[in-house]
Protein backbone atom coordinates (compact mmCIF):
# COMPACT_ATOMS: atom_id res chain seq x y z
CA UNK A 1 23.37 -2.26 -6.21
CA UNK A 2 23.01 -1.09 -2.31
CA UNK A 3 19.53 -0.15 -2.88
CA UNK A 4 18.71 -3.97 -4.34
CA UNK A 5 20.18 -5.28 -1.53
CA UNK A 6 18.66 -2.89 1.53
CA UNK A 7 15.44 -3.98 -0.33
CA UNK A 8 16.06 -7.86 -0.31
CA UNK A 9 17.15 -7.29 3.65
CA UNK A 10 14.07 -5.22 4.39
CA UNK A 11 11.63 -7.81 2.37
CA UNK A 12 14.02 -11.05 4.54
CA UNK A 13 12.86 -8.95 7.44
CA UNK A 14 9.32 -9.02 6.47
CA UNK A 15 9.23 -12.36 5.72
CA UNK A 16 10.40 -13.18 9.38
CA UNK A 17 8.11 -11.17 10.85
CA UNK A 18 5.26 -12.79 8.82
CA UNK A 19 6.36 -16.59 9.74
CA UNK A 20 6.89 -15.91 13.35
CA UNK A 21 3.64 -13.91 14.00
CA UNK A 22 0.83 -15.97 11.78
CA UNK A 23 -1.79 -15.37 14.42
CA UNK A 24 -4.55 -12.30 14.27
CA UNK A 25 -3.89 -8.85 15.61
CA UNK A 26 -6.80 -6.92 16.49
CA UNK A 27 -6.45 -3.03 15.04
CA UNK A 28 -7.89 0.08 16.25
CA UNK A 29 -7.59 3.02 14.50
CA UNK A 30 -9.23 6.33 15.06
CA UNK A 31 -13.05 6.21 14.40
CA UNK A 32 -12.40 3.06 13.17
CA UNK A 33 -13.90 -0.17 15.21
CA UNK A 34 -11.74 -3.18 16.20
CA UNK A 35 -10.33 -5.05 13.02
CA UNK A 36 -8.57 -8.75 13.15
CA UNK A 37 -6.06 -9.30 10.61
CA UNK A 38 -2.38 -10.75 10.62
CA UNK A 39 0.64 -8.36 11.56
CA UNK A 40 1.82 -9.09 7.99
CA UNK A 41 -0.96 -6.81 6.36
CA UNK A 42 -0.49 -4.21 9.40
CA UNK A 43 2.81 -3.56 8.44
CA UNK A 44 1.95 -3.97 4.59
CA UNK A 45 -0.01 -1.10 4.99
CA UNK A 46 2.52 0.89 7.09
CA UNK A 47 4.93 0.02 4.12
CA UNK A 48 2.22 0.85 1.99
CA UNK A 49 1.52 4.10 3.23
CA UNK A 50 5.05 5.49 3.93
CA UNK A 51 6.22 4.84 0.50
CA UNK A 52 3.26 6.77 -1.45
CA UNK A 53 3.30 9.35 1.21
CA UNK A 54 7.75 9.86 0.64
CA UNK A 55 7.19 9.64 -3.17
CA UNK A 56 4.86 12.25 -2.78
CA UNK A 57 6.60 14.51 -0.28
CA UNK A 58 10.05 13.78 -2.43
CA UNK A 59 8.16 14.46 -5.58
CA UNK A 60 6.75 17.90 -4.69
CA UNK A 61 10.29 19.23 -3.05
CA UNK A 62 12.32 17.52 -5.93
CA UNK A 63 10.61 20.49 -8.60
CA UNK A 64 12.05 23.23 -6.46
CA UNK A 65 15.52 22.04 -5.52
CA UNK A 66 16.28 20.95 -9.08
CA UNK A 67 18.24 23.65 -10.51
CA UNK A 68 17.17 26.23 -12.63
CA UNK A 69 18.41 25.48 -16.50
CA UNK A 70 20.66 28.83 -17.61
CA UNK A 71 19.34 30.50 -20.45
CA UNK A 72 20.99 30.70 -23.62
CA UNK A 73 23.65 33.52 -24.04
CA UNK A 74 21.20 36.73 -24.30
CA UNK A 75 22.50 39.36 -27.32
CA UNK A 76 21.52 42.37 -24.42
């Protein structure tokens, strides 16, 4: 239930941002030449981007710190 509602506060949050900034931004990035766009899609893809990139990082480090599954009782 806390994680619904950090994600309705962070997505109320957005929404602000998006209705009080409606004009373009102009985005450099890298090798990449000037780009107009709204600051809503800037930090879509900032969202966009950290999420994939923690679901992968939590992904690959949740295999080794899950714990290992005892064996059966071994007749030796």
């Amino acid at each position: 239930m806390i994680k619904f509602a950090a994600v309705l506060v962070l997505l109320g949050a957005l929404l602000a941002v998006a209705i009080q900034n409606p004009h373009p931004v102009t985005v450099n990035f890298l090798a990449w030449k000037s780009m107009s766009t709204t600051l809503l899609v800037v930090v879509l893809v900032g969202l966009l981007v950290g999420l994939v990139g923690g679901f992968f990082i939590g992904f690959r480090t949740g295999k080794r710190d899950r714990p290992i599954e005892e064996e059966e009782d071994d007749p030796e």
